[in-house]
C-alpha atoms as a PDB file:
ATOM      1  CA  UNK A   1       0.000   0.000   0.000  1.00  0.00           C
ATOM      2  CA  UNK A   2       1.585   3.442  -1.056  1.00  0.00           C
ATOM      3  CA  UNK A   3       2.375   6.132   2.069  1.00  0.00           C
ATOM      4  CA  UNK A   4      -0.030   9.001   1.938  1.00  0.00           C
ATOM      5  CA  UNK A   5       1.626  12.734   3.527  1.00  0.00           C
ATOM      6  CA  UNK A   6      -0.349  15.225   5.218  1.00  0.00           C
ATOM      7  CA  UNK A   7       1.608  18.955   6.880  1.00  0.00           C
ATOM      8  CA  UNK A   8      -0.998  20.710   9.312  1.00  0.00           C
ATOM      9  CA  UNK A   9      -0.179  23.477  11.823  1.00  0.00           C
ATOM     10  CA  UNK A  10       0.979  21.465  15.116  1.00  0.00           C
ATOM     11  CA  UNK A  11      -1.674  23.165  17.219  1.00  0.00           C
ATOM     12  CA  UNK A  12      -4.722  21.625  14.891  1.00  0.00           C
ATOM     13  CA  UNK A  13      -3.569  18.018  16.146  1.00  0.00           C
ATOM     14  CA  UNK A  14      -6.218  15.973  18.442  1.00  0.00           C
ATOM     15  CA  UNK A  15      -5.405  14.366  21.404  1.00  0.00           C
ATOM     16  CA  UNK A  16      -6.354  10.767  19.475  1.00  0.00           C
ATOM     17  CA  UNK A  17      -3.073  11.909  17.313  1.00  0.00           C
ATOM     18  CA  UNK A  18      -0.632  12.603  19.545  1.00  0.00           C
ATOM     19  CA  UNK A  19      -1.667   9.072  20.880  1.00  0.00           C
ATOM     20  CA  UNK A  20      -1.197   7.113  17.445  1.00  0.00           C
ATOM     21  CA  UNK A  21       2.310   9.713  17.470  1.00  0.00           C
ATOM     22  CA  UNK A  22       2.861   8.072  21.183  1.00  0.00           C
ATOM     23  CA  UNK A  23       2.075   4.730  19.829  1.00  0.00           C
ATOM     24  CA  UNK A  24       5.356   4.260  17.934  1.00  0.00           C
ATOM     25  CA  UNK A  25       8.037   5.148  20.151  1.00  0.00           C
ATOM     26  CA  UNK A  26       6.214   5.150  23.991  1.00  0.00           C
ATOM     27  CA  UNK A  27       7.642   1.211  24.964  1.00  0.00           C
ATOM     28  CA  UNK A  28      11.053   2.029  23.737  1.00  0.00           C
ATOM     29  CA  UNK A  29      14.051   4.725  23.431  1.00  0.00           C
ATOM     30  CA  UNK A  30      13.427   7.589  23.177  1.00  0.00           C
ATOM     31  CA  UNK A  31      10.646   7.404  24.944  1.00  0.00           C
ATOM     32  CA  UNK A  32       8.127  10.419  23.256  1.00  0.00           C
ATOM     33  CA  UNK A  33       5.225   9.932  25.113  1.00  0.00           C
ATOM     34  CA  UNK A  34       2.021  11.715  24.590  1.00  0.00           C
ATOM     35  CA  UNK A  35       2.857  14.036  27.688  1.00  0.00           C
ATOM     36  CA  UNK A  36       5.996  14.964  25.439  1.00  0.00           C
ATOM     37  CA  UNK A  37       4.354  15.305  22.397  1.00  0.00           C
ATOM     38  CA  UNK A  38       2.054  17.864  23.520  1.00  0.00           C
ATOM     39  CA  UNK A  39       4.365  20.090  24.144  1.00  0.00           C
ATOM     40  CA  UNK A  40       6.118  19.743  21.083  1.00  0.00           C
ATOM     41  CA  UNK A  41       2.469  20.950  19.588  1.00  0.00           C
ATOM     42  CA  UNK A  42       3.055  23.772  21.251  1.00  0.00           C
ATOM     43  CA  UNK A  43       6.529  24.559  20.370  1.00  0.00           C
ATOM     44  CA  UNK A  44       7.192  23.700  16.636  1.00  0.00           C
ATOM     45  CA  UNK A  45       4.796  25.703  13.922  1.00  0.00           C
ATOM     46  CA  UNK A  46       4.102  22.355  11.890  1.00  0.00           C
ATOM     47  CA  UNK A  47       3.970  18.492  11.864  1.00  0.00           C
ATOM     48  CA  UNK A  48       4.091  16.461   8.598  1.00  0.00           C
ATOM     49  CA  UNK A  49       2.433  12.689   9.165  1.00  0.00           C
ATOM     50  CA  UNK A  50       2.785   9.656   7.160  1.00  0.00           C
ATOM     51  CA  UNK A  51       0.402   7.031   6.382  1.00  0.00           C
ATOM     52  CA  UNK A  52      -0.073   3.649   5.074  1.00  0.00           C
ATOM     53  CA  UNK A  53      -3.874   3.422   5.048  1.00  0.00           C
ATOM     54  CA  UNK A  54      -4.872   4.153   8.299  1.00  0.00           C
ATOM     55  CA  UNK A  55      -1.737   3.278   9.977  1.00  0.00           C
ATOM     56  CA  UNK A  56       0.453   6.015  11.161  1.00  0.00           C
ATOM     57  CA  UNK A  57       4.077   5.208  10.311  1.00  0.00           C
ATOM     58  CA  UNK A  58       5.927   8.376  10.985  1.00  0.00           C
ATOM     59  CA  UNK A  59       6.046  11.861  11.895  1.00  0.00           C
ATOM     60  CA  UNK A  60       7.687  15.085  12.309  1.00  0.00           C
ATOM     61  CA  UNK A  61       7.618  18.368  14.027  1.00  0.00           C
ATOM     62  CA  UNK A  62       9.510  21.342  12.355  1.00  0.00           C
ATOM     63  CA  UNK A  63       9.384  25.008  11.596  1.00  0.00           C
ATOM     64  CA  UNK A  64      10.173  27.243   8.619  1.00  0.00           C
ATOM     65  CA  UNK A  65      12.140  30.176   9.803  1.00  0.00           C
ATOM     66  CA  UNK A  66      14.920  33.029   9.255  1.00  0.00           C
ATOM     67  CA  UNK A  67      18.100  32.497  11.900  1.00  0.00           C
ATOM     68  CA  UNK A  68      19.906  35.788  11.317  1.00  0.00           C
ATOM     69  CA  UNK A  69      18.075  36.676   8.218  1.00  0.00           C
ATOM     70  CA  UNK A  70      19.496  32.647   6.834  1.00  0.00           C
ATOM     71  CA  UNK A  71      16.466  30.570   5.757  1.00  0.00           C
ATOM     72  CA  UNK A  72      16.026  27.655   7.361  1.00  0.00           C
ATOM     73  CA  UNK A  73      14.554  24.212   8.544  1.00  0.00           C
ATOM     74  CA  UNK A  74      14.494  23.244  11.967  1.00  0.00           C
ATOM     75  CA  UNK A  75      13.431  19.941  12.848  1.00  0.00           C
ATOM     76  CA  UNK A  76      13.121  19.243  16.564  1.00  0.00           C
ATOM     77  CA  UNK A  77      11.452  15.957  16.481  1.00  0.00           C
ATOM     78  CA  UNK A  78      11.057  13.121  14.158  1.00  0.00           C
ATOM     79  CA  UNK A  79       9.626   9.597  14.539  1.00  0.00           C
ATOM     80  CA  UNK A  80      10.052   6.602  11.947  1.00  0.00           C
ATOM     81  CA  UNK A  81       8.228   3.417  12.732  1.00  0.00           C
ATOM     82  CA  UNK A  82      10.774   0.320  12.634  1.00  0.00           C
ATOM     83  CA  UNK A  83       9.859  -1.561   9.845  1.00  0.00           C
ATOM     84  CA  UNK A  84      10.830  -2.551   6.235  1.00  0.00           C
ATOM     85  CA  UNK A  85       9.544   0.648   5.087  1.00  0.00           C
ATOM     86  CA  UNK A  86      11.333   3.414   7.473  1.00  0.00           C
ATOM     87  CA  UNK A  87      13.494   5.107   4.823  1.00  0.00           C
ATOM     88  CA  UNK A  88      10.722   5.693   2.221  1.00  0.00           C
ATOM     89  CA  UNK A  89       8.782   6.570   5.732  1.00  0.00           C
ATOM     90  CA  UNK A  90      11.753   9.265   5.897  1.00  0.00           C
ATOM     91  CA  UNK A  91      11.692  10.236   2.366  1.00  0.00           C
ATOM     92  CA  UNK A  92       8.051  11.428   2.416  1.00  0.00           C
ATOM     93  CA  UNK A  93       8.788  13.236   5.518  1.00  0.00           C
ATOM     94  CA  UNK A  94      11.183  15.276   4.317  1.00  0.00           C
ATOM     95  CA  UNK A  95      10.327  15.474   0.453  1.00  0.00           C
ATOM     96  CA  UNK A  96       7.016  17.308   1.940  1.00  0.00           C
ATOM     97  CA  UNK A  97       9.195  19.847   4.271  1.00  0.00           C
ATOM     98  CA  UNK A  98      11.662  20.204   1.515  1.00  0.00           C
ATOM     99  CA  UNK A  99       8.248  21.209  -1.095  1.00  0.00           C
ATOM    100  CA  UNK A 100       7.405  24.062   2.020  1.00  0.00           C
ATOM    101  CA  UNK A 101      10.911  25.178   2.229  1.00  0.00           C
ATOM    102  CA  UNK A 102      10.692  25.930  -0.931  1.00  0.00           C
ATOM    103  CA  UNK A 103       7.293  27.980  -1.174  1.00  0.00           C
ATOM    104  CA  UNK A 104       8.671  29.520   2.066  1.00  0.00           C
ATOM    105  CA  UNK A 105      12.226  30.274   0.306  1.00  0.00           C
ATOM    106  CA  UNK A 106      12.117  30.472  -3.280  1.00  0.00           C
ATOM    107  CA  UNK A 107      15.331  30.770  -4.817  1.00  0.00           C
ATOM    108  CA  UNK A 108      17.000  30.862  -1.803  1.00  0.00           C
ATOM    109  CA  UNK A 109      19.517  28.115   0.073  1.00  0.00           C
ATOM    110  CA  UNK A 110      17.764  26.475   2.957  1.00  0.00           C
ATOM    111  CA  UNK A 111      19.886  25.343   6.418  1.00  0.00           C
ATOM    112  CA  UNK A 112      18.195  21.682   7.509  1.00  0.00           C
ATOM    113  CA  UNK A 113      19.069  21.932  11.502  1.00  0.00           C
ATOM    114  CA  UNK A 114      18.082  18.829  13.624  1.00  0.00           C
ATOM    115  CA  UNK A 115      19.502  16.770  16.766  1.00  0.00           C
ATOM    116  CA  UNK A 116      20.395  13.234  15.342  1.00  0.00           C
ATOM    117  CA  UNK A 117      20.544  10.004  18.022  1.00  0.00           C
ATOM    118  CA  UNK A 118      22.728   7.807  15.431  1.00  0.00           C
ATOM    119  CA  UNK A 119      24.754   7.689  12.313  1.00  0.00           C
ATOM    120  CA  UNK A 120      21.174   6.588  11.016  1.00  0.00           C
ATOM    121  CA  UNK A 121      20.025  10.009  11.005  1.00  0.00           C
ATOM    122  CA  UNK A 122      22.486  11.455   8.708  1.00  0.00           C
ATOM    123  CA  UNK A 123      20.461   9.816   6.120  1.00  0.00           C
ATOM    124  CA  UNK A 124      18.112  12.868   6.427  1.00  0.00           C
ATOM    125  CA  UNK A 125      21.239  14.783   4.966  1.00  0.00           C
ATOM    126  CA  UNK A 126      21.853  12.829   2.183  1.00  0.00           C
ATOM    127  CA  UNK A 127      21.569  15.056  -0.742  1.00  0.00           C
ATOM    128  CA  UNK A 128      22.811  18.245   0.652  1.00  0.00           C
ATOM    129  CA  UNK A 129      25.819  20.493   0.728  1.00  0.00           C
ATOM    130  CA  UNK A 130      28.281  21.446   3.632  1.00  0.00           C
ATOM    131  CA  UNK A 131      26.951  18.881   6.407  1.00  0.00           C
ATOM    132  CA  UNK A 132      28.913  20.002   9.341  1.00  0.00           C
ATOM    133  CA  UNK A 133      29.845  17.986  11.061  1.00  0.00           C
ATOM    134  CA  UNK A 134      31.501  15.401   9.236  1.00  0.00           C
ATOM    135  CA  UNK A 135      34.529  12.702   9.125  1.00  0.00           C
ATOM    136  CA  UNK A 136      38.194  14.242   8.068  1.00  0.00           C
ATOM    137  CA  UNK A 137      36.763  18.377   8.251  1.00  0.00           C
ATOM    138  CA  UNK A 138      37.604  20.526  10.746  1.00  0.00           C
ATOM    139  CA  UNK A 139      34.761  23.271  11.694  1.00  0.00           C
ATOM    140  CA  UNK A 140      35.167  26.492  11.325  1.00  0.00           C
ATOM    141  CA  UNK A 141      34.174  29.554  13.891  1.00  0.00           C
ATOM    142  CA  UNK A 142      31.137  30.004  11.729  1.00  0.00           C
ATOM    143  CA  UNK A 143      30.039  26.730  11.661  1.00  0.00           C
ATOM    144  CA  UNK A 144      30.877  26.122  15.518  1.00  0.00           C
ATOM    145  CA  UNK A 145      28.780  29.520  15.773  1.00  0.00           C
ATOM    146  CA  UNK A 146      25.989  27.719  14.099  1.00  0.00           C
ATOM    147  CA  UNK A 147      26.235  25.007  16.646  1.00  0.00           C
ATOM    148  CA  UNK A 148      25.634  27.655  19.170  1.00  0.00           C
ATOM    149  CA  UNK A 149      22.905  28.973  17.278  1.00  0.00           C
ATOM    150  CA  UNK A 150      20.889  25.619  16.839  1.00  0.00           C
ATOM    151  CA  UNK A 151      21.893  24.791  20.401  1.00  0.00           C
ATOM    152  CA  UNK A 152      19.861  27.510  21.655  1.00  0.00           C
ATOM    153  CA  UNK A 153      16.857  27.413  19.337  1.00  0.00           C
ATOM    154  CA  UNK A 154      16.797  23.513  20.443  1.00  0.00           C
ATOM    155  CA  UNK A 155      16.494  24.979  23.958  1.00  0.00           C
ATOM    156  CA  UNK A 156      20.082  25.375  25.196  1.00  0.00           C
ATOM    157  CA  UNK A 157      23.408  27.598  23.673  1.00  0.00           C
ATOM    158  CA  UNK A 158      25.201  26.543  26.932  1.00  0.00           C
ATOM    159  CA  UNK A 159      24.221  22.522  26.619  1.00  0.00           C
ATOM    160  CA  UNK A 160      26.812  21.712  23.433  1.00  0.00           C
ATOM    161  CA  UNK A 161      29.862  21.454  23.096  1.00  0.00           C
ATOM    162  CA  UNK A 162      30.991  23.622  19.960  1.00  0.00           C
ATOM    163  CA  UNK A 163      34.284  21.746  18.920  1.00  0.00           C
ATOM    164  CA  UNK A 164      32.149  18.097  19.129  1.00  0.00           C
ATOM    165  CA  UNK A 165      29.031  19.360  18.024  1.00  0.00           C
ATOM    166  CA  UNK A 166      27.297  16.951  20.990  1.00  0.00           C
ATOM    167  CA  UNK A 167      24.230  18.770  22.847  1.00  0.00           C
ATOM    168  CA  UNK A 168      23.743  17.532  26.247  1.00  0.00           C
ATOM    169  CA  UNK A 169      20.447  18.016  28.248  1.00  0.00           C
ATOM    170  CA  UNK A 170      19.177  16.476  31.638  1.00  0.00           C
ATOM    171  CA  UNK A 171      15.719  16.620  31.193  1.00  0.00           C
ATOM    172  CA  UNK A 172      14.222  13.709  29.862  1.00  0.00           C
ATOM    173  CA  UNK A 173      12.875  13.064  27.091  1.00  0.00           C
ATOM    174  CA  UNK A 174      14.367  14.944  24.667  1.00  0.00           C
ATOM    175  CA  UNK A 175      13.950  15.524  20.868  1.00  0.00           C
ATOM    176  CA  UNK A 176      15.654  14.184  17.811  1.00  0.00           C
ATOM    177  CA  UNK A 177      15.605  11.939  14.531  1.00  0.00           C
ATOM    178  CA  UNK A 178      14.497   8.631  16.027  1.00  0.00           C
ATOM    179  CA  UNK A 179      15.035   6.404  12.556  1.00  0.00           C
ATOM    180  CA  UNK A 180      16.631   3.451  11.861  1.00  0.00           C
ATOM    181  CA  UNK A 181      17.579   2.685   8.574  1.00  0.00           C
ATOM    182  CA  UNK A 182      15.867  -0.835   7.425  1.00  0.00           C
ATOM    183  CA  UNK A 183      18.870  -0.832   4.940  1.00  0.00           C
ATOM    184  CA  UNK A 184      22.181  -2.602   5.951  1.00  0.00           C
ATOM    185  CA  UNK A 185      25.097   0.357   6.400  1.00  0.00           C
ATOM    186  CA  UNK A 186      26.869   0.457   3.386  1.00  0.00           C
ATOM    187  CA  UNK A 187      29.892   1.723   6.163  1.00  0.00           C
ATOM    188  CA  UNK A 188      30.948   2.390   9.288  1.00  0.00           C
ATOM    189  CA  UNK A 189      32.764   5.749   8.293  1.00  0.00           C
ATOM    190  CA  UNK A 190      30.107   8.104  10.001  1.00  0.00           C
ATOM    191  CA  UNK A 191      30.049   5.774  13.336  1.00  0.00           C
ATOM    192  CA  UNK A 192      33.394   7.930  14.551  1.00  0.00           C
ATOM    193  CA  UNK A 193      30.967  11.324  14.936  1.00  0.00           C
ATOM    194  CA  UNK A 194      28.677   9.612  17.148  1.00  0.00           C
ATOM    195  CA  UNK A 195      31.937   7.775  19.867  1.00  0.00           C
ATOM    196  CA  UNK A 196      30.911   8.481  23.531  1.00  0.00           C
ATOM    197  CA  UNK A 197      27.429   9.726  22.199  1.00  0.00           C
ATOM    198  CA  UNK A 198      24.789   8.357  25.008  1.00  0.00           C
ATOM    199  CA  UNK A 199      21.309   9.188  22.813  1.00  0.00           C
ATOM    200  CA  UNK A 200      19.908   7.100  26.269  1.00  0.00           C
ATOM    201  CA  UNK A 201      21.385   9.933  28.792  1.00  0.00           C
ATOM    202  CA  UNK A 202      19.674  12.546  26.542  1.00  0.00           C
ATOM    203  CA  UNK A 203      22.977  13.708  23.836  1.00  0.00           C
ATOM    204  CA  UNK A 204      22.204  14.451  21.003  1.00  0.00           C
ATOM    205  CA  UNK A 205      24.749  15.433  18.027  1.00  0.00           C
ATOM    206  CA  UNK A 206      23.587  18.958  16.537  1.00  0.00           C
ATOM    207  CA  UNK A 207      23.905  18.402  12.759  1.00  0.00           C
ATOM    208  CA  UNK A 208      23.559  20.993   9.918  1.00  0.00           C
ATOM    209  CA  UNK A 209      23.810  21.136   5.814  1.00  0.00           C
ATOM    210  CA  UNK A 210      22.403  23.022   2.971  1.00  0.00           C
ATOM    211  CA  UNK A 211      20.189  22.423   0.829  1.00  0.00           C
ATOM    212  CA  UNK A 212      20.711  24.261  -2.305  1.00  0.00           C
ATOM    213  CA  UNK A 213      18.103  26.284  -4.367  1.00  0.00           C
ATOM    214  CA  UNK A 214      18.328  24.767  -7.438  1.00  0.00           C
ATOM    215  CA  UNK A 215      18.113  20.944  -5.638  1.00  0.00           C
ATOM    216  CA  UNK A 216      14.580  22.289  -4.297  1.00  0.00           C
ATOM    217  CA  UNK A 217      13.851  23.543  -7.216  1.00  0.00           C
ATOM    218  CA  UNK A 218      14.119  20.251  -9.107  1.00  0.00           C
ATOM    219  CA  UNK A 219      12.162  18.435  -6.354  1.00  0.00           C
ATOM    220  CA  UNK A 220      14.776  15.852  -5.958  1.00  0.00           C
ATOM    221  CA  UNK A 221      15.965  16.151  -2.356  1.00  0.00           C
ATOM    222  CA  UNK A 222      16.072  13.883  -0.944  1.00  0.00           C
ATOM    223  CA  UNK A 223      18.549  11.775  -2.087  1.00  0.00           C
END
């Protein structure tokens, strides 16, 4: 059965939503409960859902918005049921929030900011341009500046550490990309960002790229 993709404003979910949301992830790390999820409702602008039939197989909760005048979009939570179908799952997610970046921002680069768990995650960036951070490239005070930047906008400037790019909060749960690939890695390079990351102790590493006008212009992203 094909996967069907509805975006609504965040505050126009129902209760009986956030508890299918709940449903995927409330048994097992990370733990986003409906008591979580209804404050995410309240913080993020939008939420894009994806269906097979009635089934809900993933979601996400993101905004479309300027950081210092840069267009840009923020992701602070996404959910992928773990099943056979979790990266076309992800690919509907985002091909919908890349289609609204691009109404939002025509003819302009967009900055995808999210919190990834695992090397998994970087899948979301697959695609775009300048993912920072990543194996063998040394940041720059920019980019370490947009660490800071997302850091705060997540909820904390002072919880990351700018050189590692790792975000570290107390409070539990916290957001992210919860998705596993059903795909075997093809490597293991990407594994070295995420040593000493403990997604269970609430890290998270802060994870940036760009995706280029022209690539949402073609409608190809992502990759």
């Amino acid at each position: 059965m094909a996967l069907s993709v509805t975006t609504k404003d965040s505050t126009a979910l129902s209760d009986a939503e956030l508890a299918a949301m709940a449903d995927l992830c409330v048994e097992r790390p990370p733990y986003f409960d409906i008591g979580f999820l209804s404050k995410q409702r309240e913080e993020w602008v939008l939420v894009t859902q994806v269906r097979e039939g009635e089934k809900l197989r993933g979601y996400a909760f993101c905004t479309l918005e300027r950081i210092g005048g840069t267009p840009s979009l923020l992701i602070g939570l996404l959910c992928v049921e773990r099943n056979a179908k979790s990266d076309a799952t992800l690919k509907a997610l985002l091909h919908d929030q890349y289609r609204r970046a691009l109404l939002a921002f025509p003819d302009e680069d967009v900055l995808l900011g999210s919190r990834l768990l695992s090397p998994d995650g970087l899948r979301a960036y697959q695609g775009l341009e300048d993912v920072v951070p990543r194996v063998g490239y040394k940041p720059t005070g920019e980019d370490r500046a947009w660490g800071r930047r997302l850091a705060k906008r997540f909820g904390s400037e002072k919880a990351i550490d700018d050189k590692t790019f790792v975000m570290s909060v107390d409070s539990q749960p916290v957001g992210g990309l919860d998705f596993v690939s059903a795909k075997a890695p093809s490597d293991t390079e990407h594994a070295q960002l995420f040593e000493g990351l403990d997604p269970d102790a609430g890290q998270r590493l802060v994870v940036f790229g760009w995706a280029m006008a022209e690539a949402l212009a073609s409608g190809k992203l992502p990759r």
